[in-house]
Protein backbone atom coordinates (compact mmCIF):
# COMPACT_ATOMS: atom_id res chain seq x y z
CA UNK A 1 -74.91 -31.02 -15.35
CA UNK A 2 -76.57 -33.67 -16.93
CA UNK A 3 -75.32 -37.32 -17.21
CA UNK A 4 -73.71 -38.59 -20.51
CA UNK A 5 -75.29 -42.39 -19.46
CA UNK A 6 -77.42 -43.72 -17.54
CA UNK A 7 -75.45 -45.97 -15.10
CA UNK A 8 -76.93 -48.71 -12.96
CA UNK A 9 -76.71 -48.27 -9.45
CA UNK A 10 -74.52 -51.56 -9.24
CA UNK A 11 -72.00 -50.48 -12.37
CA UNK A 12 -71.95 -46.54 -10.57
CA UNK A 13 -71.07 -47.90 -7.61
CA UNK A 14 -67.74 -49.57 -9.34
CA UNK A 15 -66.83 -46.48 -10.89
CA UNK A 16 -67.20 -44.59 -7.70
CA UNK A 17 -64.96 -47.19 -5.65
CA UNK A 18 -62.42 -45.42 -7.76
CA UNK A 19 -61.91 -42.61 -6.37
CA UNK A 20 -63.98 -40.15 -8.61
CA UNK A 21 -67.31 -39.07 -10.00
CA UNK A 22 -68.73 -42.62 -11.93
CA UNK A 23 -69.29 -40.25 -14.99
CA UNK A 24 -65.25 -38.96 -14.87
CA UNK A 25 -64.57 -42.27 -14.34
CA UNK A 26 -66.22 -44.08 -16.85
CA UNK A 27 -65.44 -41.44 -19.76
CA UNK A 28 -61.50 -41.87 -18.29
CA UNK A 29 -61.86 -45.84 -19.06
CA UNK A 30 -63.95 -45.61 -22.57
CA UNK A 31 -61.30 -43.31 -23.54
CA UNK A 32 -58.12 -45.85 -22.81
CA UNK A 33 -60.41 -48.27 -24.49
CA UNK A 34 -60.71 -46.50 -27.84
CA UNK A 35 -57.36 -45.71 -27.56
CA UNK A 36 -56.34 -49.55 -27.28
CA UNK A 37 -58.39 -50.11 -30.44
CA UNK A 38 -56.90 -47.09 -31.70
CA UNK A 39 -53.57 -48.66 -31.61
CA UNK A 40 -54.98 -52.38 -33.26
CA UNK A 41 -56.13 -51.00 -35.95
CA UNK A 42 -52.83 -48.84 -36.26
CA UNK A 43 -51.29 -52.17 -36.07
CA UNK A 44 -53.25 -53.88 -38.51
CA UNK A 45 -52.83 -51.01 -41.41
CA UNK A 46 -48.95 -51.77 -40.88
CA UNK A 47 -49.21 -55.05 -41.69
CA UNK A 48 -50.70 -54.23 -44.94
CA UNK A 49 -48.46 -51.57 -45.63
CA UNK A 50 -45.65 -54.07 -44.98
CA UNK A 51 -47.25 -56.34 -47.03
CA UNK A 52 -47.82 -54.23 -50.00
CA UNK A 53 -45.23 -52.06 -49.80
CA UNK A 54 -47.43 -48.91 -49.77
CA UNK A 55 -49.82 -46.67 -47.52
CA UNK A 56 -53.44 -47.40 -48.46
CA UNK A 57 -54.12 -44.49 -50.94
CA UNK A 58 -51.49 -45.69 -53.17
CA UNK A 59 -52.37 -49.44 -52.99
CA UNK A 60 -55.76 -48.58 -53.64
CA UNK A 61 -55.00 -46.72 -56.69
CA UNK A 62 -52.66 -49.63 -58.29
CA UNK A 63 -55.83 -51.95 -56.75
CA UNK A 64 -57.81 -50.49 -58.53
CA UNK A 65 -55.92 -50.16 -62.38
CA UNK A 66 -55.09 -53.59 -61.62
CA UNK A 67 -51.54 -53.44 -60.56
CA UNK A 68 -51.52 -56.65 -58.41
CA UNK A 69 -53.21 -59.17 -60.28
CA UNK A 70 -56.61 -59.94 -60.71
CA UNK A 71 -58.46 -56.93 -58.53
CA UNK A 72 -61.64 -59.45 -58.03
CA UNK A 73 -59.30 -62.56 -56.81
CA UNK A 74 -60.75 -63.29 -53.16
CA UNK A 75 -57.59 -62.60 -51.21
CA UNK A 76 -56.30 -59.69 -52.95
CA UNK A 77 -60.02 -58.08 -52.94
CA UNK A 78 -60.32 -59.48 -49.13
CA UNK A 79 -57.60 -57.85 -48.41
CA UNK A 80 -58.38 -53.98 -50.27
CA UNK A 81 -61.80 -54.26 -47.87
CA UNK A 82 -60.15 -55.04 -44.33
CA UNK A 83 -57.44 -52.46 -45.30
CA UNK A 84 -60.66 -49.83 -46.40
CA UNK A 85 -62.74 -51.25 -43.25
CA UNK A 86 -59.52 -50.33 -40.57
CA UNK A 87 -58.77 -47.01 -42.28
CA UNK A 88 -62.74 -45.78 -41.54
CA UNK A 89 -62.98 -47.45 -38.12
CA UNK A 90 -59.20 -45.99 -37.29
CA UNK A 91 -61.20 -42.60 -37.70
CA UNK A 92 -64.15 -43.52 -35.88
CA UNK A 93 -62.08 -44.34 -32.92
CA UNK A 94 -59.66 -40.75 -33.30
CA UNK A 95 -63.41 -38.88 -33.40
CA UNK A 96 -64.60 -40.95 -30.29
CA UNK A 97 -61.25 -39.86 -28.50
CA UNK A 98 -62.00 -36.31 -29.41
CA UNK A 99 -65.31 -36.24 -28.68
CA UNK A 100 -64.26 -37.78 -25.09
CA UNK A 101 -61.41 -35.12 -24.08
CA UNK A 102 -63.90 -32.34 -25.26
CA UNK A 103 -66.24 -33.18 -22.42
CA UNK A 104 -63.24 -33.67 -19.80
């Protein structure tokens, strides 16, 4: 089977101290990685749902008639971005941990 990386002799040789293949080993730690971020930006969205009250498809839609004010007032527009910005990378990091347990 083919390698998914390229590992450095130095950086395989950590992996391997482990206890298993570097490959196993490394996919094993990029996956409790992405789920770490997973659980930031999980953490993050709450806030703004706290904040506002609402999930993100709702605020967007009173965002967006104008609902809350001024929709191009820097914090209020600031804040509709971030919100956007952690709901796309919050599925980036669910594909990545799919992607991962398909090739365990």
């Amino acid at each position: 089977m083919q390698s998914l990386i390229e590992l450095s002799h130095d950086l395989r040789s950590i992996f391997e101290g482990l206890g298993e293949s570097g490959e196993n080993e490394l996919k094993r730690v990029l996956k409790a990685g992405f789920k770490e971020f997973l659980k930031e930006c999980e953490e993050e969205i709450l806030e703004f749902e706290i904040k506002y009250g609402l999930p993100f498809e709702k605020f967007k839609e009173g965002f967006e008639a104008g609902k809350f004010g001024d929709s191009s007032s820097y914090p209020l527009e600031k804040d509709a971005m971030v919100w956007e910005d952690l709901i796309k990378e919050k599925q980036i990091r669910l594909e990545s941990i799919r992607k991962l347990e398909c090739l365990s």
